[in-house]
C-alpha atoms as a PDB file:
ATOM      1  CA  UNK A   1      70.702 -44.540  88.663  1.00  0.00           C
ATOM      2  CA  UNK A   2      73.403 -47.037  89.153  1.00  0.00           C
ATOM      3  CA  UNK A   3      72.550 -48.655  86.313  1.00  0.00           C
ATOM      4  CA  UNK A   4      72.055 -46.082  84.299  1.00  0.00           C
ATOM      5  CA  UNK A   5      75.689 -44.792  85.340  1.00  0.00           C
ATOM      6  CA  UNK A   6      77.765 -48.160  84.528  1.00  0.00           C
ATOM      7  CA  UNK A   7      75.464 -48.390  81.014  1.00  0.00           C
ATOM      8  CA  UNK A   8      77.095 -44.872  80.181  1.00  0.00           C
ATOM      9  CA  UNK A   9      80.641 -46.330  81.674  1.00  0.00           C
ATOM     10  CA  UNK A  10      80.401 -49.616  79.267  1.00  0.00           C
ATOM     11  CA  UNK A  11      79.056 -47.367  76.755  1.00  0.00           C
ATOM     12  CA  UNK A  12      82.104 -45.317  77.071  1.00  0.00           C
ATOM     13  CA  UNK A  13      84.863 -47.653  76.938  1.00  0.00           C
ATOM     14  CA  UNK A  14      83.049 -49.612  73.694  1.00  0.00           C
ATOM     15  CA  UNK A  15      83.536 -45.668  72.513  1.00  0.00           C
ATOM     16  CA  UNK A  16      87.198 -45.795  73.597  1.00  0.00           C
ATOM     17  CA  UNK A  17      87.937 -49.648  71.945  1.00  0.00           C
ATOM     18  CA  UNK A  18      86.221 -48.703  68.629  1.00  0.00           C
ATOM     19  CA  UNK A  19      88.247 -45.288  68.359  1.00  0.00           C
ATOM     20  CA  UNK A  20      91.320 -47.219  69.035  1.00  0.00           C
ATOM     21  CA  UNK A  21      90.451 -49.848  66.884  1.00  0.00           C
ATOM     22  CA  UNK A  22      89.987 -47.563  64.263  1.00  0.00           C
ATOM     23  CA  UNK A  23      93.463 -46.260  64.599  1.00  0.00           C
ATOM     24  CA  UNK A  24      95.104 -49.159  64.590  1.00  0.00           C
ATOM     25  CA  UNK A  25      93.553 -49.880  61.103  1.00  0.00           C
ATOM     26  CA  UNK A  26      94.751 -46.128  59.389  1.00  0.00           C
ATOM     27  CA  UNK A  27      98.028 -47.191  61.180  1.00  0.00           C
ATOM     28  CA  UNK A  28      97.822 -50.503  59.759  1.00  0.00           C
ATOM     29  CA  UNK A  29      97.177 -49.624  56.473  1.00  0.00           C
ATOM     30  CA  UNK A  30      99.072 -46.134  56.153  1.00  0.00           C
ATOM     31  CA  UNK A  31     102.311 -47.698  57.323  1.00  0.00           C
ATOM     32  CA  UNK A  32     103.201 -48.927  54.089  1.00  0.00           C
ATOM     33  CA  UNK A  33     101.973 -45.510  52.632  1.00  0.00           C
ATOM     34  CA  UNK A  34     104.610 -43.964  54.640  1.00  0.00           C
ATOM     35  CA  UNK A  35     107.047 -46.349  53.946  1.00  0.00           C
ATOM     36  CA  UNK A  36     106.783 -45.446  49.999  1.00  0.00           C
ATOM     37  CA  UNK A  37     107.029 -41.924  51.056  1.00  0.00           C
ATOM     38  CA  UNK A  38     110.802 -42.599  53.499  1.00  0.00           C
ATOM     39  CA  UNK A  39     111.853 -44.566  50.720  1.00  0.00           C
ATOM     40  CA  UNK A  40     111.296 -41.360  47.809  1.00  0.00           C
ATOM     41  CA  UNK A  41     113.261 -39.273  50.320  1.00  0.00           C
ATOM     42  CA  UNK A  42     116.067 -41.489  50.790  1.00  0.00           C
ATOM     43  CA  UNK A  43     119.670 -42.030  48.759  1.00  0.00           C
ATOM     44  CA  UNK A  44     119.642 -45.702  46.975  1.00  0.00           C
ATOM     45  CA  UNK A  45     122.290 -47.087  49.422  1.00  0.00           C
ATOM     46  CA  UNK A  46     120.211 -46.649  52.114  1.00  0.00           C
ATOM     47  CA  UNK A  47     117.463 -48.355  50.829  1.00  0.00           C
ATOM     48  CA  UNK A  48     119.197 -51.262  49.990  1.00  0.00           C
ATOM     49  CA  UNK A  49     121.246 -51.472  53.220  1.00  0.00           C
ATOM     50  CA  UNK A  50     119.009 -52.841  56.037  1.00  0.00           C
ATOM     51  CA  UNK A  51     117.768 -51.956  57.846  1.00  0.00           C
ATOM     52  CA  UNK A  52     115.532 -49.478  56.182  1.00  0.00           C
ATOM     53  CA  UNK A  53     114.732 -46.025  57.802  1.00  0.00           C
ATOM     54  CA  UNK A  54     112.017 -44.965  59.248  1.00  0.00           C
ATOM     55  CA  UNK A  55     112.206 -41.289  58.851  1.00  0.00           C
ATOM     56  CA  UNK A  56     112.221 -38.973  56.017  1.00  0.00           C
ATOM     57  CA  UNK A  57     115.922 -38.318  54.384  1.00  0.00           C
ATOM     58  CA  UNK A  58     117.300 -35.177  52.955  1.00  0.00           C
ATOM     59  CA  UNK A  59     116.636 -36.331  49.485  1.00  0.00           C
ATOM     60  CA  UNK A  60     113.115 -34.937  49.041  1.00  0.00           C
ATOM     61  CA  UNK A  61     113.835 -32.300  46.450  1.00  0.00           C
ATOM     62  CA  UNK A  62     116.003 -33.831  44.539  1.00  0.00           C
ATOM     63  CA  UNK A  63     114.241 -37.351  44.085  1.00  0.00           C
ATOM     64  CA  UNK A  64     110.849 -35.872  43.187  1.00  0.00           C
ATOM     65  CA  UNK A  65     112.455 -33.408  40.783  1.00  0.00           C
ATOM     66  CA  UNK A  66     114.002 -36.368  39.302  1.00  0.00           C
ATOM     67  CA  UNK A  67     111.405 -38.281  39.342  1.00  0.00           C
ATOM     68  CA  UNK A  68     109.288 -35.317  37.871  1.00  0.00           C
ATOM     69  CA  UNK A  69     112.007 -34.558  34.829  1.00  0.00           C
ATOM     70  CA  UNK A  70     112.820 -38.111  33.958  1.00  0.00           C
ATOM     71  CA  UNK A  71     111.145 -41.630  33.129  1.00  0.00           C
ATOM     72  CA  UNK A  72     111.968 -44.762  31.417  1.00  0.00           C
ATOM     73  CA  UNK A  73     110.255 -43.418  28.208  1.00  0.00           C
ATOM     74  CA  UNK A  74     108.877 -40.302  28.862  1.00  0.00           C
ATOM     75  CA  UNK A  75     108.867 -37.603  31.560  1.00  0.00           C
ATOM     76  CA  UNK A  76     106.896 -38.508  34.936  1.00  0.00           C
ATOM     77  CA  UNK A  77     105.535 -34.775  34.710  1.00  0.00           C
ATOM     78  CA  UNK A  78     104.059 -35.369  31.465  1.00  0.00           C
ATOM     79  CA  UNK A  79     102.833 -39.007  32.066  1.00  0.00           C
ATOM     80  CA  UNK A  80     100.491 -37.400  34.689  1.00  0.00           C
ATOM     81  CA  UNK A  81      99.295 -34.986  32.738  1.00  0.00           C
ATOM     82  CA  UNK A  82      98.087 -37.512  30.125  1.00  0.00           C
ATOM     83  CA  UNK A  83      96.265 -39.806  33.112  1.00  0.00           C
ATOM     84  CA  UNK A  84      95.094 -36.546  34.336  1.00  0.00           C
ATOM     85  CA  UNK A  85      93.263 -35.959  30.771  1.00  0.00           C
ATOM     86  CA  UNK A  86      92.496 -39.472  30.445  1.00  0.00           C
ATOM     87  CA  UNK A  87      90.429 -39.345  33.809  1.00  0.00           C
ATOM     88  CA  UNK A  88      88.850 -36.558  34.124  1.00  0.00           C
ATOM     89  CA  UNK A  89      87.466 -37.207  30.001  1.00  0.00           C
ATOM     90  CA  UNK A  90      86.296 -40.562  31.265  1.00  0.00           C
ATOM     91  CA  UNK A  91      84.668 -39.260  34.589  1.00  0.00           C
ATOM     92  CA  UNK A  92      83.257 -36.512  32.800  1.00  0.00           C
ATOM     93  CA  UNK A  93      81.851 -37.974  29.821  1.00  0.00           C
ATOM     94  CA  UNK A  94      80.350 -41.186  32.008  1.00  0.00           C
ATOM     95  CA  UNK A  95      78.719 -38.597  33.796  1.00  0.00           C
ATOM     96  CA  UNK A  96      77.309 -36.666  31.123  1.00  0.00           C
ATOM     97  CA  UNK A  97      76.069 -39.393  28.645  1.00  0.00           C
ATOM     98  CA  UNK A  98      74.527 -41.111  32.081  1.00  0.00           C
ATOM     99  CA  UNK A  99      72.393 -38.275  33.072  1.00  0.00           C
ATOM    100  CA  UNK A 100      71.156 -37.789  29.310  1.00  0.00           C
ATOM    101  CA  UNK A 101      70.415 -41.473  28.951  1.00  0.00           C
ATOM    102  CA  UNK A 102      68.848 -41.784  32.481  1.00  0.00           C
ATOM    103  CA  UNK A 103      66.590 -38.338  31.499  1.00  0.00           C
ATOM    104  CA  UNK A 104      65.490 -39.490  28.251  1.00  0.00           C
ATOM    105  CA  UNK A 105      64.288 -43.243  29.565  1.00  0.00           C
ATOM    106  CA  UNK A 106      62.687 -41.918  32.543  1.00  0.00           C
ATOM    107  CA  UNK A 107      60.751 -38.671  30.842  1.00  0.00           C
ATOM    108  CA  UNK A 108      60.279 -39.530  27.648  1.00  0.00           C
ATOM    109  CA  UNK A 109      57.516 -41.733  26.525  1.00  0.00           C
ATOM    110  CA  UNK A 110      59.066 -43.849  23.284  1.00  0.00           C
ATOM    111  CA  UNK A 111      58.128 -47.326  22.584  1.00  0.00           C
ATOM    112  CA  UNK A 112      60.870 -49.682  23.945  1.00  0.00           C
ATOM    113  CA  UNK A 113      62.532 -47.020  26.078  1.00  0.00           C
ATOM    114  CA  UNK A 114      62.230 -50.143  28.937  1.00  0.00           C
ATOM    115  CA  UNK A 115      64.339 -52.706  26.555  1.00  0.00           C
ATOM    116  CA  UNK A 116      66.756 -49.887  25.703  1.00  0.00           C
ATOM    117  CA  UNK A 117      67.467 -49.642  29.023  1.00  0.00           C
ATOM    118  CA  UNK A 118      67.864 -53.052  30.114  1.00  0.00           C
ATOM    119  CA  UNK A 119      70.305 -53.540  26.901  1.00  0.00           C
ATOM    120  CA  UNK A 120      72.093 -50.945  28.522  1.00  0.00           C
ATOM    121  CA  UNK A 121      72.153 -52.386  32.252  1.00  0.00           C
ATOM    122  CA  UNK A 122      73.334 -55.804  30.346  1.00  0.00           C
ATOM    123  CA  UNK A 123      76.524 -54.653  28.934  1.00  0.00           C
ATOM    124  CA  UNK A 124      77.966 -54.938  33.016  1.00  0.00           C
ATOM    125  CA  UNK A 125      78.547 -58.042  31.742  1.00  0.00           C
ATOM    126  CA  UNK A 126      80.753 -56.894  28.877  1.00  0.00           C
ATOM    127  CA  UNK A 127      83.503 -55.033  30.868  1.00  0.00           C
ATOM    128  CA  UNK A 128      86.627 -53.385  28.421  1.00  0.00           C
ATOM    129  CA  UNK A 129      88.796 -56.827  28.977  1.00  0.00           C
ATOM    130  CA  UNK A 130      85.882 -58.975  27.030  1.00  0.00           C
ATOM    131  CA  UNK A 131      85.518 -56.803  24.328  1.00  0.00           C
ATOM    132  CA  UNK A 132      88.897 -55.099  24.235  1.00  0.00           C
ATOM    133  CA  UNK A 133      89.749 -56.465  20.964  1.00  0.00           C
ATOM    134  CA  UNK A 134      86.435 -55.299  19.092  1.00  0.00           C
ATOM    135  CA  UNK A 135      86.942 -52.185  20.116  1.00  0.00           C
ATOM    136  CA  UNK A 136      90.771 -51.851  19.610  1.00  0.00           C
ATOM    137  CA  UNK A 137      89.631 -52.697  16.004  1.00  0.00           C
ATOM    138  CA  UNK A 138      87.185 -50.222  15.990  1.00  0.00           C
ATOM    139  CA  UNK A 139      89.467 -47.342  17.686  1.00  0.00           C
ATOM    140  CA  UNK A 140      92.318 -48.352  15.408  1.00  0.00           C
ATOM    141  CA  UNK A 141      89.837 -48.076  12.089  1.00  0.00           C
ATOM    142  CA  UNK A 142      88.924 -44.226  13.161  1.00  0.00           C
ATOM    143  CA  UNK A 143      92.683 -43.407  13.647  1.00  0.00           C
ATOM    144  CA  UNK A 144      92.124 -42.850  17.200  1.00  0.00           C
ATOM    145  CA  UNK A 145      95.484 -44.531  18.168  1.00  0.00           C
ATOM    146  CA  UNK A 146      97.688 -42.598  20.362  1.00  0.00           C
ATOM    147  CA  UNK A 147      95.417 -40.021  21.075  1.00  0.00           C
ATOM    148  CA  UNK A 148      94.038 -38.775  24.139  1.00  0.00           C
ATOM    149  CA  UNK A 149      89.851 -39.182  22.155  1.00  0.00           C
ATOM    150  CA  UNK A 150      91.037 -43.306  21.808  1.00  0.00           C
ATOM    151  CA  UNK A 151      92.201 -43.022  25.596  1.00  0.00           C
ATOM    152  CA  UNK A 152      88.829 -41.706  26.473  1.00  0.00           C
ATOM    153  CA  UNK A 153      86.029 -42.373  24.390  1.00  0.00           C
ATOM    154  CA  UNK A 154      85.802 -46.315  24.503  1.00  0.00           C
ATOM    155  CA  UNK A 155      85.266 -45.833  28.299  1.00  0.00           C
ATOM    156  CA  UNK A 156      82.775 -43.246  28.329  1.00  0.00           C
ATOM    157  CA  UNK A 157      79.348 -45.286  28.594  1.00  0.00           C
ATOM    158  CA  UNK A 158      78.735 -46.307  32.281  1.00  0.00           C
ATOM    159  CA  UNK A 159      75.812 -48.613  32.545  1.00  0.00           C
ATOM    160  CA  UNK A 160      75.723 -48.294  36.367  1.00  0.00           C
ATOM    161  CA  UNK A 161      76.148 -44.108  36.532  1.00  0.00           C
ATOM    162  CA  UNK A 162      73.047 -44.501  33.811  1.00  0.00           C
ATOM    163  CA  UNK A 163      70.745 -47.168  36.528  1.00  0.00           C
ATOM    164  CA  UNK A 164      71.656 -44.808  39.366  1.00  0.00           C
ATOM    165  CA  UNK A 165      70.724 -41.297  37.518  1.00  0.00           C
ATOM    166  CA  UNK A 166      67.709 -43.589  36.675  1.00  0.00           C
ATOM    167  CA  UNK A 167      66.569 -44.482  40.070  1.00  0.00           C
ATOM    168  CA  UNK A 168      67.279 -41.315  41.176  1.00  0.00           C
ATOM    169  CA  UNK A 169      65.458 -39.073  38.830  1.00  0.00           C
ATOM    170  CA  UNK A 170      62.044 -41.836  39.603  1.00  0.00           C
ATOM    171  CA  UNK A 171      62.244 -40.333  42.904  1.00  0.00           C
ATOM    172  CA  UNK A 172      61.241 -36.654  41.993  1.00  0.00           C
ATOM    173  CA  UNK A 173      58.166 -35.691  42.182  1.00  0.00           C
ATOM    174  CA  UNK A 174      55.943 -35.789  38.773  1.00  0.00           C
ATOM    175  CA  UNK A 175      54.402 -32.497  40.165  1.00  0.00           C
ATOM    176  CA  UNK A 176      57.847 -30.576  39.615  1.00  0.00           C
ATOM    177  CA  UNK A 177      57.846 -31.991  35.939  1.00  0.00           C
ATOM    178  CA  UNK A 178      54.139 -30.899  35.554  1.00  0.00           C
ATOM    179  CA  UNK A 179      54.517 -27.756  36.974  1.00  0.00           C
ATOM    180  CA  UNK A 180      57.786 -26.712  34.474  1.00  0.00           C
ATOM    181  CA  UNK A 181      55.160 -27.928  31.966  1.00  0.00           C
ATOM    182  CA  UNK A 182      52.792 -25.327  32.462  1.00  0.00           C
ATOM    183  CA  UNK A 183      55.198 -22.639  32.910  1.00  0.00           C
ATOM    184  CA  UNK A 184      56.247 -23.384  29.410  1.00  0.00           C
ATOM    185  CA  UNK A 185      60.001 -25.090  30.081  1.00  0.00           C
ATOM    186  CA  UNK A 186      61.149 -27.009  27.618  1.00  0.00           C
ATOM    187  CA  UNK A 187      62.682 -30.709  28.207  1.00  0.00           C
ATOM    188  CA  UNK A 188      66.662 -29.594  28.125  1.00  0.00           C
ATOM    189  CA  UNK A 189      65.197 -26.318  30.528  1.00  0.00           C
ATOM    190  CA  UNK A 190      63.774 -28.725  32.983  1.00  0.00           C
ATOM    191  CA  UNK A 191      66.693 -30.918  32.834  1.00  0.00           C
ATOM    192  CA  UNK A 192      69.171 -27.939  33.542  1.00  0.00           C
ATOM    193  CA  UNK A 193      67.361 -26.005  35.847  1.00  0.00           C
ATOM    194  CA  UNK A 194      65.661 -28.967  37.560  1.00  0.00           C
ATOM    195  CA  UNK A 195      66.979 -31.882  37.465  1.00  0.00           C
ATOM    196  CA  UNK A 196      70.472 -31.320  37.148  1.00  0.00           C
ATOM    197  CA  UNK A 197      70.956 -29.089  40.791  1.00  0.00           C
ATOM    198  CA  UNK A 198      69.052 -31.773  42.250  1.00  0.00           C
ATOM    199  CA  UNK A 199      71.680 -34.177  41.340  1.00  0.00           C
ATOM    200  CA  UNK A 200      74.338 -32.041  42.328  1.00  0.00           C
ATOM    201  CA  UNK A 201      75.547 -34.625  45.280  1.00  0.00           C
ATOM    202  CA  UNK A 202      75.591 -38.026  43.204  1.00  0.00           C
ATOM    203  CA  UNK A 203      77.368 -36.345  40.466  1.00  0.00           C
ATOM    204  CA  UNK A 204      79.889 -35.834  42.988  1.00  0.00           C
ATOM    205  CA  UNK A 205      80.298 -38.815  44.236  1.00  0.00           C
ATOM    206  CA  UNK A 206      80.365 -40.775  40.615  1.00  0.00           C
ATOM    207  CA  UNK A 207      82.993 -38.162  39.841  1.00  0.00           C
ATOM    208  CA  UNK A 208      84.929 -39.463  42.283  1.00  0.00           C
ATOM    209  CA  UNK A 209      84.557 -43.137  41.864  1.00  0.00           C
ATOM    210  CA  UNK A 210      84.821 -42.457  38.252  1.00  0.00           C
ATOM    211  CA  UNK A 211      88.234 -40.351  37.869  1.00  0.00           C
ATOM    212  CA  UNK A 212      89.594 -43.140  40.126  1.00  0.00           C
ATOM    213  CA  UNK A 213      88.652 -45.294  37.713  1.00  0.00           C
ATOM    214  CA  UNK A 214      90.048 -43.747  34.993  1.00  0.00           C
ATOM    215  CA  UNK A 215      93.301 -42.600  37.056  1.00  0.00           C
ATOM    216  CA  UNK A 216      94.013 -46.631  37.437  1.00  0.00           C
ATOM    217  CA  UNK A 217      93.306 -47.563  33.977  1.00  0.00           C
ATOM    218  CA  UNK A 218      96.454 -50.235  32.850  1.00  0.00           C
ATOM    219  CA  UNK A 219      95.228 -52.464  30.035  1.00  0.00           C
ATOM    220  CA  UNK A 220      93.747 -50.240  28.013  1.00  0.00           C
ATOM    221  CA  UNK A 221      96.098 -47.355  27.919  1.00  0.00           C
ATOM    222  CA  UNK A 222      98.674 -50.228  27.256  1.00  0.00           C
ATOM    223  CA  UNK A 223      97.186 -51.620  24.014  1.00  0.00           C
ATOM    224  CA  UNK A 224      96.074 -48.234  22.096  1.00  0.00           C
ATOM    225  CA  UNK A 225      99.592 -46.069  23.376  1.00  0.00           C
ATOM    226  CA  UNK A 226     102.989 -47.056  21.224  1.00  0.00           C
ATOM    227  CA  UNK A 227     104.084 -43.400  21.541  1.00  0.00           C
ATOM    228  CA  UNK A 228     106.291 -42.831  24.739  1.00  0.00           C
ATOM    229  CA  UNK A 229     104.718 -39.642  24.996  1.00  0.00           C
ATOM    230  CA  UNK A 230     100.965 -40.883  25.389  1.00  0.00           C
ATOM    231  CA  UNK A 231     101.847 -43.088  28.204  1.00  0.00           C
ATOM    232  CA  UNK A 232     100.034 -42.745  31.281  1.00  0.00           C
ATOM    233  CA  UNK A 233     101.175 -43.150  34.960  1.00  0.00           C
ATOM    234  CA  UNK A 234     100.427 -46.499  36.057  1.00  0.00           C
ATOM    235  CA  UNK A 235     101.709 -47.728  32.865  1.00  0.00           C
ATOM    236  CA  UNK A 236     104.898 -45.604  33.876  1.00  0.00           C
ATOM    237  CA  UNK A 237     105.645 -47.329  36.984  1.00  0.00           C
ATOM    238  CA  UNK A 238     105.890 -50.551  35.457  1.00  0.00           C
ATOM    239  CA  UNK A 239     108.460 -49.463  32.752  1.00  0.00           C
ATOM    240  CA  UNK A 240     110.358 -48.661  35.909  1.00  0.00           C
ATOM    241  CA  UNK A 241     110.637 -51.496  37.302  1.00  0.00           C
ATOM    242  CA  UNK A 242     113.854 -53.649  36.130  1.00  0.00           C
ATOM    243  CA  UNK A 243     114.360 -56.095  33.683  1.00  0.00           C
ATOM    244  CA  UNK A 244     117.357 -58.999  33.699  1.00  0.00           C
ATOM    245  CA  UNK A 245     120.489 -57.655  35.521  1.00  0.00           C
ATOM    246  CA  UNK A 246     119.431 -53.648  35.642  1.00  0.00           C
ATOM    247  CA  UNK A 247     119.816 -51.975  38.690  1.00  0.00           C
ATOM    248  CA  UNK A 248     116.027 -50.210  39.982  1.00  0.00           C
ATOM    249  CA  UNK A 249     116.308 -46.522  41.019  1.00  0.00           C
ATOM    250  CA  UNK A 250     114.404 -46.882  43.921  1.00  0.00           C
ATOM    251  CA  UNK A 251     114.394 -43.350  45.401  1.00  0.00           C
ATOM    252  CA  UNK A 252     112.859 -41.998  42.097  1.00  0.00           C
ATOM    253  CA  UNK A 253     110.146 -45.037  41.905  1.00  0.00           C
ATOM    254  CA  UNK A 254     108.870 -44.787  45.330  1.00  0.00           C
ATOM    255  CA  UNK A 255     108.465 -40.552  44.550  1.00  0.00           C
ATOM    256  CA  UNK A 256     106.950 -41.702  40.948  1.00  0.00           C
ATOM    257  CA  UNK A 257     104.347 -43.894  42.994  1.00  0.00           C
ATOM    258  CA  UNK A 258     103.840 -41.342  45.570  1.00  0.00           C
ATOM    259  CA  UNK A 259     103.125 -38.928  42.464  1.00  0.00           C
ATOM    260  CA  UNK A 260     100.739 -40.883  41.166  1.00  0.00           C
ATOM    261  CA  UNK A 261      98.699 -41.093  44.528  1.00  0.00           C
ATOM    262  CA  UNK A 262      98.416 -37.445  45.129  1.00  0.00           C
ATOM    263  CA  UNK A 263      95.462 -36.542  42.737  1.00  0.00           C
ATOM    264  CA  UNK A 264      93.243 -39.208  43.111  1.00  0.00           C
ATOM    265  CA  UNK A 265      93.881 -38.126  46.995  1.00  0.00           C
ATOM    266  CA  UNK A 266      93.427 -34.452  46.254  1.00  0.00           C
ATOM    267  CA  UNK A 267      89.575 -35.183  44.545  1.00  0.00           C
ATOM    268  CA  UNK A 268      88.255 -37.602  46.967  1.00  0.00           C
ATOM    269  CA  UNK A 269      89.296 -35.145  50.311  1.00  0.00           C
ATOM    270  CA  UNK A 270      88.210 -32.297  47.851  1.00  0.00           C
ATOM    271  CA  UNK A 271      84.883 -33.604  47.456  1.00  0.00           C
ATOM    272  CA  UNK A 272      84.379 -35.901  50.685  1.00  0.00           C
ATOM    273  CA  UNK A 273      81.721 -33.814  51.860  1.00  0.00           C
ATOM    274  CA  UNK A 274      79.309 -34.050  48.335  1.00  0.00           C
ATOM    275  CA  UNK A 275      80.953 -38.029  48.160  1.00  0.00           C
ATOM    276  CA  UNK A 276      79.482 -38.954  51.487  1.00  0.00           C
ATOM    277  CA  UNK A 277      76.068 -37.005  50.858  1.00  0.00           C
ATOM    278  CA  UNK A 278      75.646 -38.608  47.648  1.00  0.00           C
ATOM    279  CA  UNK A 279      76.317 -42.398  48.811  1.00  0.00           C
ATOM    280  CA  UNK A 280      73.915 -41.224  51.418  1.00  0.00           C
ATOM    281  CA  UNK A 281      71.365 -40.366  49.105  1.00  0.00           C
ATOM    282  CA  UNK A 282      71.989 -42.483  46.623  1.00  0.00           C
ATOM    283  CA  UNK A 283      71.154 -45.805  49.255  1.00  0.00           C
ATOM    284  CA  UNK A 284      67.753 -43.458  49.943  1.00  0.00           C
END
């Protein structure tokens, strides 16, 4: 029993260090976080005079509605509205032509439906920054320039969304695809009635890592966007940084950058629960 007792204490205070290791990390790595956040709240003398505070100012309303009215080219407000677009196209349409491409290679008996989709697995290799000016070319020769369909369309194939839908849908049963078969559904019934609630938890969690992706997207929205008013986010917060002898308004870039956090933060706690349960299943 003694032993049994001190095994529980040990295992206990491992409990205890892990937890407080743990805490010390979020602290670690919020810190700066909260640092943006003082600095959005703040007047510009006080950031510039050290040292800097570390508590909130009186300046909240007033920098974010600043911040939210104004921009170097075009209004923050509108600037996340366009990256807003320009995600949730992307995430959307990655998910959509994944689960059609991963339906039609598994289900679907065509010859060379197994090269297809290795052609399709290859282009990982071929990320937007190696074929960027291709497809500018191509994007600039439909008249898609400056438009939210040339923000969105070039990045809506996903060769990994299309292997994981794949490996996924090789896990149902053939029986469920035998037995809509006999009671007369159709391929696109089976698919939406079937298939698609069962994949209710990955699509989740590729939403996520998908609008993420498309939130952060720099280079691309940089080379197709000349018009101040198609300009997304991230490519905001660099126009307001200084150039030569100007003066930064730092107040109004730290509440820009804490702006631009808040949605990707708003999806992922929105969907943690279907995020975690579809990594989960997914590695299954």
């Amino acid at each position: 029993m003694a032993d049994r007792g001190g095994m529980v204490e040990r295992r206990g205070a491992g409990l205890w260090l892990t937890h407080l290791g743990l805490i010390a990390g979020v602290l670690f790595i919020f810190f700066p976080i909260w640092l943006a956040f003082v600095a959005s709240t703040v007047t510009q003398p006080e950031i510039v005079r050290p040292p800097m505070p570390l508590l909130p100012g009186d300046q909240f309303f007033a920098n974010y509605r600043k911040a939210l009215v104004s921009g170097v080219n075009a209004p923050v407000a509108l600037m996340l509205l366009n990256s807003g677009v320009m995600a949730i196209g992307i995430a959307v349409g990655k998910i959509v032509i994944s689960l059609l491409s991963a339906f039609a290679i598994v289900y679907f008996r065509f010859p060379g439906r197994q090269i297809f989709f290795w052609l399709i697995f290859l282009t990982l290799m071929l990320p937007v920054e190696v074929r960027i000016v291709p497809t500018y070319e191509v994007v600039a020769g439909f008249g898609m320039l400056n438009s939210y369909s040339g923000l969105i369309l070039p990045l809506i194939a996903s060769a990994t969304a299309t292997f994981l839908f794949r490996q996924f849908f090789m896990t149902v049963p053939d029986e469920l695809a035998e037995a809509a078969r006999v009671d007369g559904a159709r391929p696109m019934q089976f698919f939406r009635d079937i298939l698609l609630p069962m994949s209710r938890t990955n699509i989740a969690a590729l939403f996520v890592i998908l609008f993420i992706y498309g939130w952060n997207q720099y280079l691309w929205p940089l080379l197709i966007t000349t018009d101040p008013s198609m300009n997304t986010i991230v490519m905001g917060i660099k126009q307001m940084f200084p150039s030569g002898d100007d003066v930064a308004d730092w107040p109004v870039i730290m509440a820009t950058s804490i702006l631009a956090m808040l949605p990707p933060v708003v999806v992922v706690i929105a969907m943690q629960r279907l995020f975690i349960r579809g990594l989960v299943e997914s590695e299954k």
